[in-house]
Protein backbone atom coordinates (compact mmCIF):
# COMPACT_ATOMS: atom_id res chain seq x y z
CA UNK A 1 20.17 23.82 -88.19
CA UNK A 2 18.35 24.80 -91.10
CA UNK A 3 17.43 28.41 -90.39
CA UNK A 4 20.93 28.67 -89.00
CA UNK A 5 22.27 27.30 -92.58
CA UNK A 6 20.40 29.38 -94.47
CA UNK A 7 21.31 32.39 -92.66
CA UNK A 8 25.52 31.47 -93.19
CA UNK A 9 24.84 30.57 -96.92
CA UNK A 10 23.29 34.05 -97.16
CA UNK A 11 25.83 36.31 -95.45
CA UNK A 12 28.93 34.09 -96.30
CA UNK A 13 29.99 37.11 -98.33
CA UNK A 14 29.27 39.65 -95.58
CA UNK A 15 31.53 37.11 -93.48
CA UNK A 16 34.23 37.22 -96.09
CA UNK A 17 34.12 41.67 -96.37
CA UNK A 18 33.88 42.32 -92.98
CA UNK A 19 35.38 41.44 -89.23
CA UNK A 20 34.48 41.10 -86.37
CA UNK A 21 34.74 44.34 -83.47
CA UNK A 22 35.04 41.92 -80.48
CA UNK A 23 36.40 38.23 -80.58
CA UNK A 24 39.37 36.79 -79.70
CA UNK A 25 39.93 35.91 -83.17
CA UNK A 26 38.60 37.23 -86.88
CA UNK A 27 38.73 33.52 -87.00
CA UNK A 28 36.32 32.71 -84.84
CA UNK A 29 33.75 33.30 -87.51
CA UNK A 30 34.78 30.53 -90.04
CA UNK A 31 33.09 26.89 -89.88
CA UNK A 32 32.93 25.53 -85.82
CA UNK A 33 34.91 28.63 -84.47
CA UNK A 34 38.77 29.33 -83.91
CA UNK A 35 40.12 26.36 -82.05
CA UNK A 36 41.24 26.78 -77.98
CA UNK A 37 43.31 24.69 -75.66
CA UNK A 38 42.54 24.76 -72.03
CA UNK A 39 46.31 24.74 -71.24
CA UNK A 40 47.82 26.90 -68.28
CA UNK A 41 50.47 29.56 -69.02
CA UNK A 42 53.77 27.36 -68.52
CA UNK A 43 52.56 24.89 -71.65
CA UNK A 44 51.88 28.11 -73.83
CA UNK A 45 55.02 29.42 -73.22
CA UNK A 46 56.75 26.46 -74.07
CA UNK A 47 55.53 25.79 -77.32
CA UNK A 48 51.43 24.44 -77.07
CA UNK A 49 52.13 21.44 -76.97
CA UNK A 50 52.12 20.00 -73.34
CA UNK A 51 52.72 16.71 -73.04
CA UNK A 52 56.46 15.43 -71.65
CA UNK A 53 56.76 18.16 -69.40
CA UNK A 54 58.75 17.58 -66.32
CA UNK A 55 56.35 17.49 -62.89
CA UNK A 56 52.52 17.09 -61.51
CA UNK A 57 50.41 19.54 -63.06
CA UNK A 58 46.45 19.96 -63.60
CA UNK A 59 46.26 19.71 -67.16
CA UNK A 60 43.20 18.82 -69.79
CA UNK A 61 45.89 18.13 -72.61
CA UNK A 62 47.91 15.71 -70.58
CA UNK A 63 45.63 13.22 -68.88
CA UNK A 64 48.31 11.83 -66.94
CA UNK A 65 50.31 15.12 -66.07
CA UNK A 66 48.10 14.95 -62.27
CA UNK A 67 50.09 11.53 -61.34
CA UNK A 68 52.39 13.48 -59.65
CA UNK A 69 50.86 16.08 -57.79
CA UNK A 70 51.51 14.53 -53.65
CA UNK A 71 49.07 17.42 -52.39
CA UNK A 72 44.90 18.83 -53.05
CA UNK A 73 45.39 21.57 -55.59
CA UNK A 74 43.42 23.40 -57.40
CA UNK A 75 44.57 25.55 -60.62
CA UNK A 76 42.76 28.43 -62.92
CA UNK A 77 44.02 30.54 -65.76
CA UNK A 78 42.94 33.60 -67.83
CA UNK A 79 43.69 35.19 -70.78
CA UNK A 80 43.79 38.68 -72.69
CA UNK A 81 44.14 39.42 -76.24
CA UNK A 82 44.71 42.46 -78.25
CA UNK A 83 45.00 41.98 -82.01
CA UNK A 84 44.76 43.59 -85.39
CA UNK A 85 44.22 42.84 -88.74
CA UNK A 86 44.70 44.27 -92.44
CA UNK A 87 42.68 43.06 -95.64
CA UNK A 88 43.59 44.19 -98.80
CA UNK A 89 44.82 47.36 -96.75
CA UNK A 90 41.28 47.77 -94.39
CA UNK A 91 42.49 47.74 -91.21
CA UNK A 92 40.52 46.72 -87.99
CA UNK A 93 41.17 46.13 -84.08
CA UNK A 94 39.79 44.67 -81.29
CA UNK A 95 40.58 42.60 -77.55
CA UNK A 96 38.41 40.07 -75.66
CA UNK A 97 39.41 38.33 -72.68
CA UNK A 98 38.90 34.64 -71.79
CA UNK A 99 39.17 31.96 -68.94
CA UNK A 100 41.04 28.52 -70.34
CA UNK A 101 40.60 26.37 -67.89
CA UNK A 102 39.73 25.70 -64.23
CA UNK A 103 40.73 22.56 -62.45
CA UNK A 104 41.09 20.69 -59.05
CA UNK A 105 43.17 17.32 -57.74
CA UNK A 106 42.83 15.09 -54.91
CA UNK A 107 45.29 12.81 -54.71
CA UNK A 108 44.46 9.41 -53.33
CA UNK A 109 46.63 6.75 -51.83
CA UNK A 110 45.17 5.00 -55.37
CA UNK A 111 45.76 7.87 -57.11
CA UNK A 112 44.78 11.49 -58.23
CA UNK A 113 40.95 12.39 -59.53
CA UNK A 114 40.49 15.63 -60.80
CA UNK A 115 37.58 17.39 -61.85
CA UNK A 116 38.14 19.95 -64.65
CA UNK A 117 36.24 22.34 -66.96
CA UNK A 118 38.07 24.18 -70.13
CA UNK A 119 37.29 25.78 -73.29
CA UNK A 120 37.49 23.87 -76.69
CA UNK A 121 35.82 26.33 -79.19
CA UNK A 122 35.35 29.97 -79.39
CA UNK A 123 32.32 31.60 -81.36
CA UNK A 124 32.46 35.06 -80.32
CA UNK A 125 32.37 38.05 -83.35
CA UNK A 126 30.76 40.57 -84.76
CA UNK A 127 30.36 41.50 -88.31
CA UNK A 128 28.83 44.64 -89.92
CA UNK A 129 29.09 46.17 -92.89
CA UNK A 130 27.04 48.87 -95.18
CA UNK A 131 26.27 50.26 -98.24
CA UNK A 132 23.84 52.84 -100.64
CA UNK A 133 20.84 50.93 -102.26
CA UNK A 134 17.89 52.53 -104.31
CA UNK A 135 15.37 51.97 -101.66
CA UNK A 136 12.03 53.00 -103.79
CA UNK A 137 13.71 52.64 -107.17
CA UNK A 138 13.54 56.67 -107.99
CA UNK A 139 17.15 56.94 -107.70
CA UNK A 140 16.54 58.08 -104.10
CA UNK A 141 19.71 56.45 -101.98
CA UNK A 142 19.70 54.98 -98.57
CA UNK A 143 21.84 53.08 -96.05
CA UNK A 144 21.41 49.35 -95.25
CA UNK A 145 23.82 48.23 -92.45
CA UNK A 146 23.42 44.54 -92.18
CA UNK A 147 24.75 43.05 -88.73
CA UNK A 148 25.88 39.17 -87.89
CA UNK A 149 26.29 38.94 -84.14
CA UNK A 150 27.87 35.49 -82.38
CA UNK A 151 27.90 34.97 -79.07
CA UNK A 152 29.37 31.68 -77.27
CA UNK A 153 31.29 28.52 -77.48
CA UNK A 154 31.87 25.19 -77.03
CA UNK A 155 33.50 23.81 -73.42
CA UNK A 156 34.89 20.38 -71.61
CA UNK A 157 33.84 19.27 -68.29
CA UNK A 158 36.14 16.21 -67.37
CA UNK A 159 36.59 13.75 -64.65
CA UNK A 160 39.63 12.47 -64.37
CA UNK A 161 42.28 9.55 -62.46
CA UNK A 162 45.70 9.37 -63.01
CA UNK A 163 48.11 7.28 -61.61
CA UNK A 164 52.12 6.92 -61.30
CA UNK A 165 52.78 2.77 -61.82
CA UNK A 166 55.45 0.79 -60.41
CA UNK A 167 59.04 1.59 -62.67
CA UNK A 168 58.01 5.61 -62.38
CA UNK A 169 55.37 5.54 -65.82
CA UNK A 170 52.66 7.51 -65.33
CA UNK A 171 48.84 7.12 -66.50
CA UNK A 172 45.71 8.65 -66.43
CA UNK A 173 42.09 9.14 -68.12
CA UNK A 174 39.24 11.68 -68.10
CA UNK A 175 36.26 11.37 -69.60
CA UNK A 176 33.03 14.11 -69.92
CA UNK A 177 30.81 16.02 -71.78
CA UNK A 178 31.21 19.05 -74.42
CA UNK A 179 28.94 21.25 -73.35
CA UNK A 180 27.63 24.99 -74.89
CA UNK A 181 26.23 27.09 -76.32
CA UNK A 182 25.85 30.22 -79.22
CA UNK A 183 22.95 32.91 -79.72
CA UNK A 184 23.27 34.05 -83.31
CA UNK A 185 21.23 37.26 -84.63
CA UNK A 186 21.17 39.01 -88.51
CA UNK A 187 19.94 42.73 -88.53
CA UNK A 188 19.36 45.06 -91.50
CA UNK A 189 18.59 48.35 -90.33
CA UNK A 190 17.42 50.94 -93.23
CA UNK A 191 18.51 55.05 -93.13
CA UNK A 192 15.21 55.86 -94.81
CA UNK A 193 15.26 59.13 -94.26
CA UNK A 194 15.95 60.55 -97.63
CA UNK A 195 13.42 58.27 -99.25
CA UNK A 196 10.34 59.49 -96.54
CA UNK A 197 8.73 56.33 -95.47
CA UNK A 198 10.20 54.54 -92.81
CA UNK A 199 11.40 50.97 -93.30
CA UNK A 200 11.15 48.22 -90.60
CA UNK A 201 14.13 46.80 -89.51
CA UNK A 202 14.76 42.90 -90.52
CA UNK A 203 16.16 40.36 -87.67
CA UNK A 204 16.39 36.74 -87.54
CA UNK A 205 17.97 34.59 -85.77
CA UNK A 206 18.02 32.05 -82.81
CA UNK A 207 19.74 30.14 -79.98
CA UNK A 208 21.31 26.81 -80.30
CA UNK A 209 22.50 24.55 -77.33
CA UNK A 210 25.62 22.26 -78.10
CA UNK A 211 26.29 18.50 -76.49
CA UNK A 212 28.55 15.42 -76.97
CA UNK A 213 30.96 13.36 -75.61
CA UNK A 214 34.72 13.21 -75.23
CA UNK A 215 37.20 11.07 -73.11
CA UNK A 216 40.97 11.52 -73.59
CA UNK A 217 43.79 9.00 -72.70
CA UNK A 218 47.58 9.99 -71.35
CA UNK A 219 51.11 8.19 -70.68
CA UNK A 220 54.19 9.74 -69.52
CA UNK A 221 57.52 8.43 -68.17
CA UNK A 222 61.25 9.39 -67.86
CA UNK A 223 64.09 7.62 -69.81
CA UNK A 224 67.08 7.88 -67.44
CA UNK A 225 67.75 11.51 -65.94
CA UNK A 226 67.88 13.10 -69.02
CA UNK A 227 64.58 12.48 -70.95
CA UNK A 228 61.21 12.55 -70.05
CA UNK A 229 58.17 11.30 -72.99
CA UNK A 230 54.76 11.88 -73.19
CA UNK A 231 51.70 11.11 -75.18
CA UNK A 232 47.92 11.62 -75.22
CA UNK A 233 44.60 10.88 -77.03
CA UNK A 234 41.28 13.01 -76.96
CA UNK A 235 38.40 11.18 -78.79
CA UNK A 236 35.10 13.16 -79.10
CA UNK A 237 31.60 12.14 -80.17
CA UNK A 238 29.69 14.53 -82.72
CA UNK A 239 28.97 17.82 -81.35
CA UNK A 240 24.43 18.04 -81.67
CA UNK A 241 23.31 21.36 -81.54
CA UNK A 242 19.97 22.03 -80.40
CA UNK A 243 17.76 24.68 -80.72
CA UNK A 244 15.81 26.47 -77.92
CA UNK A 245 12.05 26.73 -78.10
CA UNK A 246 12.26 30.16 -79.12
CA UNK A 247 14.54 29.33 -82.35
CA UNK A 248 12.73 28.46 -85.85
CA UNK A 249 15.40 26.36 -86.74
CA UNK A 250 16.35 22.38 -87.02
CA UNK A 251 18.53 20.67 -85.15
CA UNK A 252 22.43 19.71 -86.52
CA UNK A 253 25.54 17.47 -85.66
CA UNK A 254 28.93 18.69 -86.46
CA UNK A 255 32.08 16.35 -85.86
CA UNK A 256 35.10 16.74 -84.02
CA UNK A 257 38.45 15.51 -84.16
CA UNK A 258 40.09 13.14 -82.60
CA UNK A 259 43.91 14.72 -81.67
CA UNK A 260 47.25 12.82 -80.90
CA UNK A 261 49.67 14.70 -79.19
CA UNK A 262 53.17 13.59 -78.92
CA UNK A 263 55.80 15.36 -76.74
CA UNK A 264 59.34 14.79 -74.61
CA UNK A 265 61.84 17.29 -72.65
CA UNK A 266 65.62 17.36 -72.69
CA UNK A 267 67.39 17.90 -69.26
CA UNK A 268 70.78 19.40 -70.41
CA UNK A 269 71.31 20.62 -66.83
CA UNK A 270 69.45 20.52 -63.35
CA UNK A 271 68.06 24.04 -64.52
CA UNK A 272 68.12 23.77 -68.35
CA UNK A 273 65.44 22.11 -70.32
CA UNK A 274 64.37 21.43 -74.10
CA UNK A 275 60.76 20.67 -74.58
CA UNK A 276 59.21 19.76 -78.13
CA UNK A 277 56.42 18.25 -79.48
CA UNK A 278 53.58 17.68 -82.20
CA UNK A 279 49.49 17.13 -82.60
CA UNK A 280 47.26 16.46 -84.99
CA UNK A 281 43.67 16.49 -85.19
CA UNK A 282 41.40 15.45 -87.67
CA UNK A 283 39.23 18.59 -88.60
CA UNK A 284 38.11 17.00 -91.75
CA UNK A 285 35.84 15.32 -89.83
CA UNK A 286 33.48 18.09 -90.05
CA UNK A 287 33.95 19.24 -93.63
CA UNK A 288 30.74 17.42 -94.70
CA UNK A 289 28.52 19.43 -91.79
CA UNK A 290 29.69 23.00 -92.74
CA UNK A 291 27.36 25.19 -95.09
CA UNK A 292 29.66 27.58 -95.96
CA UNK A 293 33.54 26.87 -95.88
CA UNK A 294 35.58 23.91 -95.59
CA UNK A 295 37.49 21.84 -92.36
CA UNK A 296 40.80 19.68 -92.88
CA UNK A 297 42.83 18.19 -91.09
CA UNK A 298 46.05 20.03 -88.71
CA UNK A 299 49.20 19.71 -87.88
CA UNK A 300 51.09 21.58 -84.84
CA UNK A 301 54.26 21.88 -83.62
CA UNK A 302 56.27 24.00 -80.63
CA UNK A 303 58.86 23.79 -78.04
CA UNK A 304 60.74 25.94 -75.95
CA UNK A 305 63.65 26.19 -73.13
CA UNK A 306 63.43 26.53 -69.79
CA UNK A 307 65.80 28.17 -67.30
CA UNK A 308 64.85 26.92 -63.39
CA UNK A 309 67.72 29.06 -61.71
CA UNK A 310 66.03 32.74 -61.74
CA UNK A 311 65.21 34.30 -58.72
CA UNK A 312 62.71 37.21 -58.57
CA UNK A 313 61.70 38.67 -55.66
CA UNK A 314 63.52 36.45 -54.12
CA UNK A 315 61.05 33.59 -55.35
CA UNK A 316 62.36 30.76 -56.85
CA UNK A 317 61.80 31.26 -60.75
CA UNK A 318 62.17 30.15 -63.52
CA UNK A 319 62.32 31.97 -67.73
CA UNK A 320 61.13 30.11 -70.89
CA UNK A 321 61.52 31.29 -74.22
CA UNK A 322 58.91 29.36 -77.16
CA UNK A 323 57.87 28.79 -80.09
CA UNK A 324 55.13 26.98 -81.97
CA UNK A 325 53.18 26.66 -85.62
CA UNK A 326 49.93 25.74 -86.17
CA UNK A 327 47.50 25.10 -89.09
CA UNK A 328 43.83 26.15 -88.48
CA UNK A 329 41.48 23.92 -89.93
CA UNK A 330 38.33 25.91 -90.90
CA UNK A 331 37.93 28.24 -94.78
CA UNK A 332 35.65 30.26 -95.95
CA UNK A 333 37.66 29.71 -99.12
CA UNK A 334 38.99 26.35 -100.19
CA UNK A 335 42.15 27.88 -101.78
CA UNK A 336 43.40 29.39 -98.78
CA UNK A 337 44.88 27.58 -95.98
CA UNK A 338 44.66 29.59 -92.54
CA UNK A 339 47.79 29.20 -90.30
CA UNK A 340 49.05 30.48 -86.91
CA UNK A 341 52.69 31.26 -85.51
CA UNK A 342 53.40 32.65 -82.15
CA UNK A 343 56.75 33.43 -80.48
CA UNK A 344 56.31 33.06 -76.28
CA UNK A 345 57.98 34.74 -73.54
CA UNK A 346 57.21 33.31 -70.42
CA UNK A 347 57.71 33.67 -66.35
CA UNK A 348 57.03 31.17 -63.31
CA UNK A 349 57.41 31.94 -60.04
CA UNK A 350 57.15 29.71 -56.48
CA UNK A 351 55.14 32.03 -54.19
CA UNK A 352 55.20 29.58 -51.24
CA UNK A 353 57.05 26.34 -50.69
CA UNK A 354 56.55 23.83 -47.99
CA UNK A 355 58.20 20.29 -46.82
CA UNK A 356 59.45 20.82 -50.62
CA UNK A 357 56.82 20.90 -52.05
CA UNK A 358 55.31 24.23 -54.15
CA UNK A 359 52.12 25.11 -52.12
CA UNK A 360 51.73 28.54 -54.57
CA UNK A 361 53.05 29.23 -58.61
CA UNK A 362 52.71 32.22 -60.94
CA UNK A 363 52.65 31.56 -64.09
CA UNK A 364 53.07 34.35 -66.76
CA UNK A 365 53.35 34.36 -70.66
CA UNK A 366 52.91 36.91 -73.00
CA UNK A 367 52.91 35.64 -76.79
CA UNK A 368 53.36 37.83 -80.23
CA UNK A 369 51.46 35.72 -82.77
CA UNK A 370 50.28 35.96 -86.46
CA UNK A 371 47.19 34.41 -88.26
CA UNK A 372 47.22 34.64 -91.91
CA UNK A 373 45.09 33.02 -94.68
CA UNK A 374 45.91 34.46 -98.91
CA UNK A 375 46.03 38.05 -98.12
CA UNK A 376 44.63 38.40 -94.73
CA UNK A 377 46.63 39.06 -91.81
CA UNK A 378 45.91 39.08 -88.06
CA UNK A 379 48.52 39.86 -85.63
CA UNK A 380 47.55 39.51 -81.77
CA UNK A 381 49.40 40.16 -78.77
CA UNK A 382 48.40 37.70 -75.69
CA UNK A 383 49.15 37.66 -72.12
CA UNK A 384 47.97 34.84 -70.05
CA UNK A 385 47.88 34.44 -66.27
CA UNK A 386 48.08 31.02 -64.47
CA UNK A 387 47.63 30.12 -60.75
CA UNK A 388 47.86 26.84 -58.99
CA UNK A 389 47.60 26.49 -55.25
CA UNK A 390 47.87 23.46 -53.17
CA UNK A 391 48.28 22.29 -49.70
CA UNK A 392 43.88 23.40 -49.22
């Protein structure tokens, strides 16, 4: 994306000075955008990971997880974050709000396809910033404010089959497209007032659509009563962007990582779990595509405990405390390594039961988290909201 290039080479120290007023993330303005997982709020609140979690769930990280859902269901989450950051002592704030993931199972006397959709990338900022300039070179001052607005993202639509096999191991596939897309606009407005002649206002910019391909592989099974095992695989092709007929710009392949996740749960009673796991994704694999900044690769890690013998409401519930590291993978400054560390807090509650089996669950989790790279720090506060209903 040449124009687009030229345009990030240009402002990458405007990038660097200045943040965002909306986003999710500060981070969501370095290389391919701050990394999401379309997870629901039980895996966040037990460390990220989600894979060898106990029961059928609709899940995008765990390909196999739907195996063991015995009814139609469909499940949705959302998510709302308030952070703030400091910078050599400038503060700033801001909040956005997000949707993770929406899916839906059938299950099959052959076993369960799902259909899913979920977020992998998130490209939403703003940054501003301004300054006095000589305009006409008298000595007469004026105000440039130069603007960098982002809007979009990068998502997953899947279909999927899983499958429990004969001995109680459980399988499962999906395969799809990565599908998006980001406007991106520069603006220098000019307070021209004190010089006398008014000065146009500058923009550039353009829309870009992104596509590729991605399929991800799961297994899962229980050793005994007291351990359960999972693993999955997400392969992805390069991400092409392409420009609209509107946008004066080439277009531009970035690549994306493939990620191994790894993960088991502990039963140390028939209400009290251990879950733990890693992943790792290869980030590097985009280092080469980036104009401005850097991509390696990352490693994860997070668990939690879960207690299954709450009752709220007089619902069936269950408490999980977490927590999980992270390493982001995208610089604006090869020196400095960006990470990410979140303690979780997290609720589930049966809303309606049937023939045993969970026709309605609330899932709540509200995470304290910190993103820091050299000397800038971003703390967030995040509470996400999961729903699954079955029995349709």
């Amino acid at each position: 994306m040449t124009a687009s290039r030229s345009l990030c080479a240009a402002l990458a120290a405007l990038l660097i000075a200045s943040a965002p007023a909306s986003a999710q993330s500060l981070f969501s303005s370095r290389g391919l955008g701050l990394p999401l997982f379309a997870t629901d709020a039980r895996v966040l609140a037990l460390g990220g990971i989600g894979v060898g979690l106990p029961g059928g769930e609709l899940s995008m990280v765990d390909p196999a997880a739907p195996a063991g859902l015995s009814v139609p269901s469909v499940a949705f989450a959302f998510q709302s974050t308030w952070a703030d950051a400091d910078e050599n002592g400038t503060p700033t704030d801001f909040s956005g709000t997000r949707f993770p993931f929406l899916s839906l199972g059938y299950p099959t006397s052959f076993g369960t396809v799902t259909v899913a959709i979920g977020s992998v990338l998130d490209q939403r900022w703003i940054a501003s910033s301004s300054e006095q300039v000589d305009l006409d070179g008298n000595g007469r001052l004026g105000v440039i404010t130069d603007r960098f607005e982002s809007d979009g993202g990068v998502s997953s639509v899947r279909l999927g089959f899983a499958r429990t096999l004969p001995g109680g191991v459980s399988i499962g596939a999906q395969v799809g497209r990565n599908i998006g897309d980001v406007t991106r606009v520069f603006s220098r407005s000019f307070d021209s007032v004190s010089v006398g002649t008014p000065v146009a206002d500058f923009n550039a910019g353009g829309r870009w659509s992104y596509r590729g391909w991605t399929a991800a592989v799961g297994a899962s099974g229980s050793l005994g009563s007291i351990l359960r095992i999972g693993a999955s695989y997400t392969w992805s092709s390069e991400l092409d962007a392409l420009p609209d007929e509107d946008t004066d710009g080439a277009d531009g392949s970035f690549g994306l990582p493939a990620e191994l996740r790894l993960g088991a749960t502990a039963f140390l009673s028939p209400q009290l779990s251990v879950s733990g796991g890693v992943r790792t994704a290869t980030w590097s694999e985009a280092d080469g595509d980036l104009s401005v900044g850097g991509a390696r690769d990352v490693l994860s890690w997070g668990g939690g405990v879960e207690w299954a013998g709450a009752s709220v409401l007089g619902k069936p519930s269950s408490i999980r405390l977490g927590y999980r590291a992270s390493e982001l993978p995208f610089t604006l400054d090869d020196a400095l390594d960006p990470t990410e560390t979140a303690f979780t807090g997290g609720l589930g509650m049966d809303l309606l039961t049937g023939a045993d089996v969970v026709l309605a669950r609330l899932d709540l989790t509200l995470e304290r988290g910190l993103r820091e790279a050299g000397s800038f720090e971003e703390r967030f506060w995040r509470f996400s909201t999961s729903v699954r209903v079955s029995g349709f």
